[in-house]
Protein backbone atom coordinates (compact mmCIF):
# COMPACT_ATOMS: atom_id res chain seq x y z
CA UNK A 1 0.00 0.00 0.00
CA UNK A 2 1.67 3.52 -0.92
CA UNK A 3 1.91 6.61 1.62
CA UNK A 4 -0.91 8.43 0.06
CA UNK A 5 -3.25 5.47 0.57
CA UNK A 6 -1.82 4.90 4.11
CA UNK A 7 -2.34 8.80 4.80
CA UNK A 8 -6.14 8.84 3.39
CA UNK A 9 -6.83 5.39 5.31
CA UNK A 10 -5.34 6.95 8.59
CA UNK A 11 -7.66 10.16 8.26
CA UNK A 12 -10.71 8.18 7.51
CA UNK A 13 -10.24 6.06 10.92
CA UNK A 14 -9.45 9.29 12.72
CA UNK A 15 -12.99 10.88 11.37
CA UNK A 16 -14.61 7.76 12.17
CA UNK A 17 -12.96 7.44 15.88
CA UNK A 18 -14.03 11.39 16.27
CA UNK A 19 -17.86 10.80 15.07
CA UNK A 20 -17.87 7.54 16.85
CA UNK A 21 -16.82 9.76 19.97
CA UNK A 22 -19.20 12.42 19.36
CA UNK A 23 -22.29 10.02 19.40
CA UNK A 24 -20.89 8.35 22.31
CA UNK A 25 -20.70 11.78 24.06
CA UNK A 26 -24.36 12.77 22.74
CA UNK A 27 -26.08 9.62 23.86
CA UNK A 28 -24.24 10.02 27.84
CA UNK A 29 -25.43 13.27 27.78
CA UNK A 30 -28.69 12.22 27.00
CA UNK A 31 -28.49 9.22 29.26
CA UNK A 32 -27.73 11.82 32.07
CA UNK A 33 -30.68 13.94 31.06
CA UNK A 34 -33.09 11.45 31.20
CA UNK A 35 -32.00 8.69 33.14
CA UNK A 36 -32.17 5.21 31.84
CA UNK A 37 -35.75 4.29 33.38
CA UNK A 38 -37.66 0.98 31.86
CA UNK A 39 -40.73 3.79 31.92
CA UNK A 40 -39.84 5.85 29.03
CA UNK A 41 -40.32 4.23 25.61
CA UNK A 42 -36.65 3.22 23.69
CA UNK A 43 -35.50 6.10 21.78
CA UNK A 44 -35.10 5.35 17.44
CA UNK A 45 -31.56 4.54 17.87
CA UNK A 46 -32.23 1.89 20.58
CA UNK A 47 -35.36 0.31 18.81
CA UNK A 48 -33.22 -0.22 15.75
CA UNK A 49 -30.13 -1.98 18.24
CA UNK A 50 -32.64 -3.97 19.41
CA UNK A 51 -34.20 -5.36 15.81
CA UNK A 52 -30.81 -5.62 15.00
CA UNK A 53 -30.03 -8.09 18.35
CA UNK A 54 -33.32 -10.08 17.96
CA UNK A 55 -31.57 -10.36 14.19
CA UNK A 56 -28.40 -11.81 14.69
CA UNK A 57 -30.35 -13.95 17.71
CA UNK A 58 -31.31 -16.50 14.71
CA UNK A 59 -28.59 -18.29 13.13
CA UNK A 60 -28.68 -17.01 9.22
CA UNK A 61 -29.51 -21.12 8.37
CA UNK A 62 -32.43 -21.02 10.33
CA UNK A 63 -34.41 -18.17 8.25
CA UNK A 64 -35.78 -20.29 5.96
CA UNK A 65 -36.62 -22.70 7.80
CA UNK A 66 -40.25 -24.07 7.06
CA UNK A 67 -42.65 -24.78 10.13
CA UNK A 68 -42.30 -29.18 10.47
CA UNK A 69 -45.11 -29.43 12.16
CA UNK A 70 -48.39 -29.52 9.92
CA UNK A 71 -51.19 -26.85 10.68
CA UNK A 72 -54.30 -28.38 12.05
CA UNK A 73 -56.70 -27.56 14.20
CA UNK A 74 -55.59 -29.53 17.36
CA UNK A 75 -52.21 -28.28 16.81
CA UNK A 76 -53.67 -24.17 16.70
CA UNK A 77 -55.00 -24.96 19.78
CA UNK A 78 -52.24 -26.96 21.76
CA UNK A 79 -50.21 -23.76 20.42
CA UNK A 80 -52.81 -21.70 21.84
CA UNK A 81 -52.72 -23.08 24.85
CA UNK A 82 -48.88 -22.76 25.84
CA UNK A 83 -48.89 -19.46 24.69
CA UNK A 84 -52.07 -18.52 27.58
CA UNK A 85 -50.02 -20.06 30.13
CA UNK A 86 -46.54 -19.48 29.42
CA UNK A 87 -46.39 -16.17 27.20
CA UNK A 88 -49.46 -14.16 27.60
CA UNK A 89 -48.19 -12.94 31.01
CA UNK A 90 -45.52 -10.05 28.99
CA UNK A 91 -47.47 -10.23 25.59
CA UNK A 92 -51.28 -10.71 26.57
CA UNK A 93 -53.36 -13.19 24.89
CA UNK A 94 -54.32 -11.27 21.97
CA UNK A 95 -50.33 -10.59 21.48
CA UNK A 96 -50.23 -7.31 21.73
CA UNK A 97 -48.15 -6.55 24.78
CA UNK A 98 -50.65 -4.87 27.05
CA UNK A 99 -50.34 -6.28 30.11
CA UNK A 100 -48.81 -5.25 33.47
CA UNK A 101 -45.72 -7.06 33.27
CA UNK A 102 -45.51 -6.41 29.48
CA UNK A 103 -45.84 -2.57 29.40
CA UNK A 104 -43.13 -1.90 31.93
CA UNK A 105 -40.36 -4.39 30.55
CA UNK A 106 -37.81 -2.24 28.18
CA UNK A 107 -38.01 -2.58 25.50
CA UNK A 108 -41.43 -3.23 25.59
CA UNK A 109 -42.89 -6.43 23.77
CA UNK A 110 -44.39 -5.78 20.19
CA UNK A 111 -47.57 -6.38 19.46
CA UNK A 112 -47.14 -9.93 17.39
CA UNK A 113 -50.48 -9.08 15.54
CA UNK A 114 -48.53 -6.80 13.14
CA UNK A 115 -46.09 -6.63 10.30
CA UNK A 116 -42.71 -6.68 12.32
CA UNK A 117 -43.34 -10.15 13.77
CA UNK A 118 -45.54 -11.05 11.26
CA UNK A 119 -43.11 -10.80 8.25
CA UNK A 120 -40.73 -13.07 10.33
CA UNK A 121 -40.03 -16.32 8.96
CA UNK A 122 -41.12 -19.41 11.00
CA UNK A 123 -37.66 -19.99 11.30
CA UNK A 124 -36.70 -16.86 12.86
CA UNK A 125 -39.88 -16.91 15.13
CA UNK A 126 -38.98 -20.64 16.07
CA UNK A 127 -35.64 -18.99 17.20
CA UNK A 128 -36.20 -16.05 19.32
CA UNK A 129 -39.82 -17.93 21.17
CA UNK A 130 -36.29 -21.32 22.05
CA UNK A 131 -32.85 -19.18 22.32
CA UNK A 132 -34.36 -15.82 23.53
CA UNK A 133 -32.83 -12.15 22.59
CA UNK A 134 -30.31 -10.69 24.54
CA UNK A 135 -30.56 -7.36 26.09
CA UNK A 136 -34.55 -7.05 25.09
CA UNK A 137 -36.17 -9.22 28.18
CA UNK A 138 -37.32 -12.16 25.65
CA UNK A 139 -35.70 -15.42 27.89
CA UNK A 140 -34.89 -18.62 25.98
CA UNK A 141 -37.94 -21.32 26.38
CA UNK A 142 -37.77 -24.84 26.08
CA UNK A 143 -34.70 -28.05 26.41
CA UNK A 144 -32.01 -26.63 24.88
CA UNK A 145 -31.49 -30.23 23.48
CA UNK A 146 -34.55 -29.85 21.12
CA UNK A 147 -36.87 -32.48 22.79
CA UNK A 148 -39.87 -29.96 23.06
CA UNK A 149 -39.38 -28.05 19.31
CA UNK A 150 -42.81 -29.50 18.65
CA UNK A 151 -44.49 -27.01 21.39
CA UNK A 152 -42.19 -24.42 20.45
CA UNK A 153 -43.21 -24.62 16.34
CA UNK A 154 -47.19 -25.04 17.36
CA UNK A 155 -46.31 -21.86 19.30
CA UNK A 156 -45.46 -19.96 15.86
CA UNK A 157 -48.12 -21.49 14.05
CA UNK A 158 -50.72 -19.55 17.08
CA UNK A 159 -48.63 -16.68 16.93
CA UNK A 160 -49.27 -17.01 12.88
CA UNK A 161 -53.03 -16.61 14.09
CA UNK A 162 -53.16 -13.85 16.55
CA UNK A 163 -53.83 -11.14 13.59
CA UNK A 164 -56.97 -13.35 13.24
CA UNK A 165 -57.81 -14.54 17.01
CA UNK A 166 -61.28 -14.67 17.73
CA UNK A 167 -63.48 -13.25 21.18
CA UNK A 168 -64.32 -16.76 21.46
CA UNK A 169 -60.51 -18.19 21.78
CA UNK A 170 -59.78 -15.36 24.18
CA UNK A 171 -62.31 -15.84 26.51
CA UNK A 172 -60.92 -20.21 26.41
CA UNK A 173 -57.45 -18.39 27.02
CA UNK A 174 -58.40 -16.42 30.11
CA UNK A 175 -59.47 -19.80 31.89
CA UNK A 176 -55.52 -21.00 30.91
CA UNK A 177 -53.97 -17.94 31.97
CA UNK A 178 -51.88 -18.40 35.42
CA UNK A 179 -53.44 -16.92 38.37
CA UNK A 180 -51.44 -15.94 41.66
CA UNK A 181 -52.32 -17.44 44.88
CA UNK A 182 -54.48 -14.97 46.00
CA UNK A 183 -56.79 -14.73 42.94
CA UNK A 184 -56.87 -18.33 43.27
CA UNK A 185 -58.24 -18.09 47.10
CA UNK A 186 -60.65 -15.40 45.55
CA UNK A 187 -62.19 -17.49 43.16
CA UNK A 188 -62.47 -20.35 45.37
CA UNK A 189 -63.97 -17.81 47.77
CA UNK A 190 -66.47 -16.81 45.38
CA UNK A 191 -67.17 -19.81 43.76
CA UNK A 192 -67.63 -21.43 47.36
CA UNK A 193 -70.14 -18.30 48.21
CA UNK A 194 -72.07 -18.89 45.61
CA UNK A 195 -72.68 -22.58 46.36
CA UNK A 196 -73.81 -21.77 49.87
CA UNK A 197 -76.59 -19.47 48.73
């Protein structure tokens, strides 16, 4: 490599290292400003780290991936199911996020029903619902092994759905939902006031 493209290579590194600083500086100062609460929603330049994580989360093989497991209607509701009781609690039944525990993680879940999980491949759904997404609050589900995969792919086939999800197969999901211990006693309270009358 001559001089001259030495020099120009060494003053394009030294712009980059100084804007590379400046943005650094910027987003501190910012940080400082506004603290770094799980309350305010992520700014445009976090949003886009975080598609970029839940990205790289699926190994570039596993995109194309087709679903294995045949869409029926036992299957849609098995899927169903698991997601009542194991998901539903950060991204409500009806996918969209809004629950307690869902609107004050940070980032905050995205609503499944529309295009930016939707335009996922199966692949890349199958991925981020078994090995999780750093930094974003999404854990990794299931035997790391692959013996449950089945539950995990009948998972994105419901999650396929929830654009479509009916009144009726919310109302069947909010008997599966988990209940603490003390709505549990309620309902047993209730249910044994009402017998007594």
């Amino acid at each position: 490599m001559s001089e001259r493209r030495w020099a120009i290579a060494g003053k394009t590194l030294t712009a980059l290292a100084v804007l590379s600083a400046i943005l650094i500086a910027i987003a501190v100062v910012a940080m400082l400003r506004t603290g770094v609460s799980a309350r305010t929603g992520p700014t445009k330049p976090e949003t886009m780290v975080a598609r970029t994580m839940r990205h790289f989360a699926v190994p570039a093989a596993a995109r194309s991936m087709p679903n294995p497991v045949p869409l029926t209607p036992a299957v849609l509701a098995e899927g169903r199911a698991h997601f009542a009781d194991h998901c539903a609690v950060c991204h409500a039944n009806d996918g969209s996020g809004a629950t307690e525990m869902g609107q004050n993680l940070y980032p905050k879940p995205p609503d499944m029903r529309k295009q930016s999980t939707q335009r996922l491949s199966d692949g890349e759904i199958f991925f981020i619902v078994k090995d999780g997404v750093r930094l974003t609050g999404m854990p990794a589900w299931g035997d790391a092994a692959g013996r449950d995969d089945q539950e995990t792919w009948k998972l994105v086939h419901f999650i396929r759905h929830l654009p479509a999800i009916t009144p009726q197969e919310l109302e069947e999901m909010k008997r599966l939902n988990p209940v603490s211990h003390e709505e549990a006693e309620e309902k047993e309270f209730l249910e044994g006031a009402h017998e007594t009358h």
